[in-house]
C-alpha atoms as a PDB file:
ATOM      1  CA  UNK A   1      -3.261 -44.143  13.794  1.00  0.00           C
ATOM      2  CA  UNK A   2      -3.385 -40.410  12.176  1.00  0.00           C
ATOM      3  CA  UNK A   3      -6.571 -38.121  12.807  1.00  0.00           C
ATOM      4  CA  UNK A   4      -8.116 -36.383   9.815  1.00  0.00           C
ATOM      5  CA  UNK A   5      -6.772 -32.744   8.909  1.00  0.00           C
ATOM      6  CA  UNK A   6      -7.784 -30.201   7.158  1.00  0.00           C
ATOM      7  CA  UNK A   7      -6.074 -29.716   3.761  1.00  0.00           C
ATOM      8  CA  UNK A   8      -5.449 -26.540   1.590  1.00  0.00           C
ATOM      9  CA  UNK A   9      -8.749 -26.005   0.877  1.00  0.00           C
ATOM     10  CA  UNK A  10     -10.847 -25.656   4.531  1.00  0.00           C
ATOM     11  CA  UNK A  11     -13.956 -26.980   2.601  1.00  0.00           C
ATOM     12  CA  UNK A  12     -12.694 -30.781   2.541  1.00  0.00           C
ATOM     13  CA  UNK A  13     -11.419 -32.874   5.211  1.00  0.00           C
ATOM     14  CA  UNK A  14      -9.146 -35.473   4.431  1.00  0.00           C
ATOM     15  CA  UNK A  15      -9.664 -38.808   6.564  1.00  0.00           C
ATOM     16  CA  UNK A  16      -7.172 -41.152   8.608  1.00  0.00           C
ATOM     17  CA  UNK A  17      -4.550 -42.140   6.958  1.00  0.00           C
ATOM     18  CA  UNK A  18      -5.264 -45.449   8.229  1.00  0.00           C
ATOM     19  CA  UNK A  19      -8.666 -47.129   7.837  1.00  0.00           C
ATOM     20  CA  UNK A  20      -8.207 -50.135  10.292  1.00  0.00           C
ATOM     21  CA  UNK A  21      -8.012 -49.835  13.866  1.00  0.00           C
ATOM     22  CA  UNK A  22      -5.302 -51.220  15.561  1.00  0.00           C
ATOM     23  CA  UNK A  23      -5.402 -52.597  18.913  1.00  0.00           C
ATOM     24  CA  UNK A  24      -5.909 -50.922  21.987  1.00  0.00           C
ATOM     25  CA  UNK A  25      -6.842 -47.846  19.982  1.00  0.00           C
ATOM     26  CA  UNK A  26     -10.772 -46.257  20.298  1.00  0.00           C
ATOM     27  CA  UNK A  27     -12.751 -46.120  17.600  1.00  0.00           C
ATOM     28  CA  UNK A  28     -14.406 -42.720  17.423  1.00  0.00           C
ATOM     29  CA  UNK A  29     -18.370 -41.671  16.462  1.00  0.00           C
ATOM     30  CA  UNK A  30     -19.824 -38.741  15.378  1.00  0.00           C
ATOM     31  CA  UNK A  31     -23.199 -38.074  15.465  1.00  0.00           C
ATOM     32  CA  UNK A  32     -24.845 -35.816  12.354  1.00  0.00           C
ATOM     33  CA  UNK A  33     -28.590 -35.366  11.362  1.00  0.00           C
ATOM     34  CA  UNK A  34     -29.606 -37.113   7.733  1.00  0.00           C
ATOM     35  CA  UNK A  35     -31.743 -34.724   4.992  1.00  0.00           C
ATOM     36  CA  UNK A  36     -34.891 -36.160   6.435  1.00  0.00           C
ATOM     37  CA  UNK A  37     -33.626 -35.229   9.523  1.00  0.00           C
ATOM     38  CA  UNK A  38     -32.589 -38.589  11.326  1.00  0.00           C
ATOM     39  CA  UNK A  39     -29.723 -38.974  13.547  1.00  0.00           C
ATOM     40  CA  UNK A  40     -26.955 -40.945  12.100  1.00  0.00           C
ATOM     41  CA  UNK A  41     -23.712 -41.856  13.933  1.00  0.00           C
ATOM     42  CA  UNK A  42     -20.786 -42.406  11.258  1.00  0.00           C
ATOM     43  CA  UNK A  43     -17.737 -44.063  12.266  1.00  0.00           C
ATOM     44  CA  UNK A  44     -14.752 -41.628  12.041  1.00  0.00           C
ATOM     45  CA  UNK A  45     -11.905 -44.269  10.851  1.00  0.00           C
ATOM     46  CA  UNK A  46     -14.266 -44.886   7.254  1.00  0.00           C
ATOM     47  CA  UNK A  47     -14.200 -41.668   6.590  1.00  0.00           C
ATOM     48  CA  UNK A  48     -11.922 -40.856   2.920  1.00  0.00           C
ATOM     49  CA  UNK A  49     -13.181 -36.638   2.252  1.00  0.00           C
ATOM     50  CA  UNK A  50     -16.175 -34.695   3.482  1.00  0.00           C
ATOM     51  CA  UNK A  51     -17.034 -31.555   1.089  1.00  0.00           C
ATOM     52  CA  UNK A  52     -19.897 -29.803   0.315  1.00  0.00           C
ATOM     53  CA  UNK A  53     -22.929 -31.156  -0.917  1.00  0.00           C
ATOM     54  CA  UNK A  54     -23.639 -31.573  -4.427  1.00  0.00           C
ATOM     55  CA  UNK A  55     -25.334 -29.549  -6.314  1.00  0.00           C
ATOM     56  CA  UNK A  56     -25.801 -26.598  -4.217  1.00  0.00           C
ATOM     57  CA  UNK A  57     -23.177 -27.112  -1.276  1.00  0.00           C
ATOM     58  CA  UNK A  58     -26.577 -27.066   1.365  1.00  0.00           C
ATOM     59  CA  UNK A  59     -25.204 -29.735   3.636  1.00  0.00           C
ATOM     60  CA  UNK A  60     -21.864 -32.015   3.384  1.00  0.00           C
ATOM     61  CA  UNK A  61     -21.391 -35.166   1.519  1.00  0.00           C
ATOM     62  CA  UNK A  62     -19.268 -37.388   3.302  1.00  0.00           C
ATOM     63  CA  UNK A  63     -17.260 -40.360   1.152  1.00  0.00           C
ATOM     64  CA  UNK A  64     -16.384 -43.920   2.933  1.00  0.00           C
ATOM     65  CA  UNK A  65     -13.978 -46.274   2.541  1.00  0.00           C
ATOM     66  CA  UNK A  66     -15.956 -48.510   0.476  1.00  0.00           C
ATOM     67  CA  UNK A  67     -16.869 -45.813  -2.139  1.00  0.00           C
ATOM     68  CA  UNK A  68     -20.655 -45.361  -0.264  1.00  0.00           C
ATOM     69  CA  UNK A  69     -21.246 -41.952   0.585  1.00  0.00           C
ATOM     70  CA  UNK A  70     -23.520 -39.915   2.907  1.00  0.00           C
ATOM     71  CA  UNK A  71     -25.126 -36.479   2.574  1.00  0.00           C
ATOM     72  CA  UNK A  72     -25.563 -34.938   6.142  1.00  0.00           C
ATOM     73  CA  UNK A  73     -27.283 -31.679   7.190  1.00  0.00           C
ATOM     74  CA  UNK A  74     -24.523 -30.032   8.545  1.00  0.00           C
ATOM     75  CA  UNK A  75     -22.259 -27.549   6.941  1.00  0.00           C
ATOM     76  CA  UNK A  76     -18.916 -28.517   5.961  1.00  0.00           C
ATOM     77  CA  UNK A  77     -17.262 -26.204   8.823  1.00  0.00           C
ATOM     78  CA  UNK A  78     -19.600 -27.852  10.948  1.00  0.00           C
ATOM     79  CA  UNK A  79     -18.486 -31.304  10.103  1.00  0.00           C
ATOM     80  CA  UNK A  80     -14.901 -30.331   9.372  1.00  0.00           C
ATOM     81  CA  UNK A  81     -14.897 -29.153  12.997  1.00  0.00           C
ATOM     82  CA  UNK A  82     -15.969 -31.905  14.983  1.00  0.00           C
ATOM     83  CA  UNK A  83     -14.227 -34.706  12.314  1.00  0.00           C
ATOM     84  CA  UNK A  84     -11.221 -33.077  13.696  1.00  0.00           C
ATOM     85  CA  UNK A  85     -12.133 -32.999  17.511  1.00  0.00           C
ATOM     86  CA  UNK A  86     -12.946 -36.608  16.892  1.00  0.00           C
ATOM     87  CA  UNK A  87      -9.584 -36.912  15.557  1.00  0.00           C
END
């Protein structure tokens, strides 16, 4: 499996290249706080992009595999960072 990087522009991470785990491999969480300010933990290997937040970049909006997306609190350096300590 391939961890995330960090493409040309630092203000979108590109996900695994691989969506499905294979085994013996981990499958790795992160934890992020929701716009009402919930926890949610968001499994790394459905992650397609992260970028800023639509319409006025306050947060990051993070895409899945399955099209579904997520707005989270965090900045996108923030989640850029620890998407690819997760890695």
């Amino acid at each position: 499996m391939t961890g995330g990087t960090v493409g040309l522009c630092p203000d979108v991470y590109t996900g695994r290249s691989e969506g499905i785990s294979q085994a013996g491999s981990h499958v790795a969480f992160v934890q992020f706080t929701q716009p009402d300010d919930q926890p949610i933990v968001i499994n790394t290997d459905r992650i397609v992009t992260a970028a800023p937040a639509p319409p006025d970049g306050q947060g990051t909006r993070i895409t899945f595999t399955n099209g579904s997306h997520q707005d989270v609190k965090e900045l996108i350096t923030d989640v850029v960072r620890r998407l690819n300590i997760s890695a």
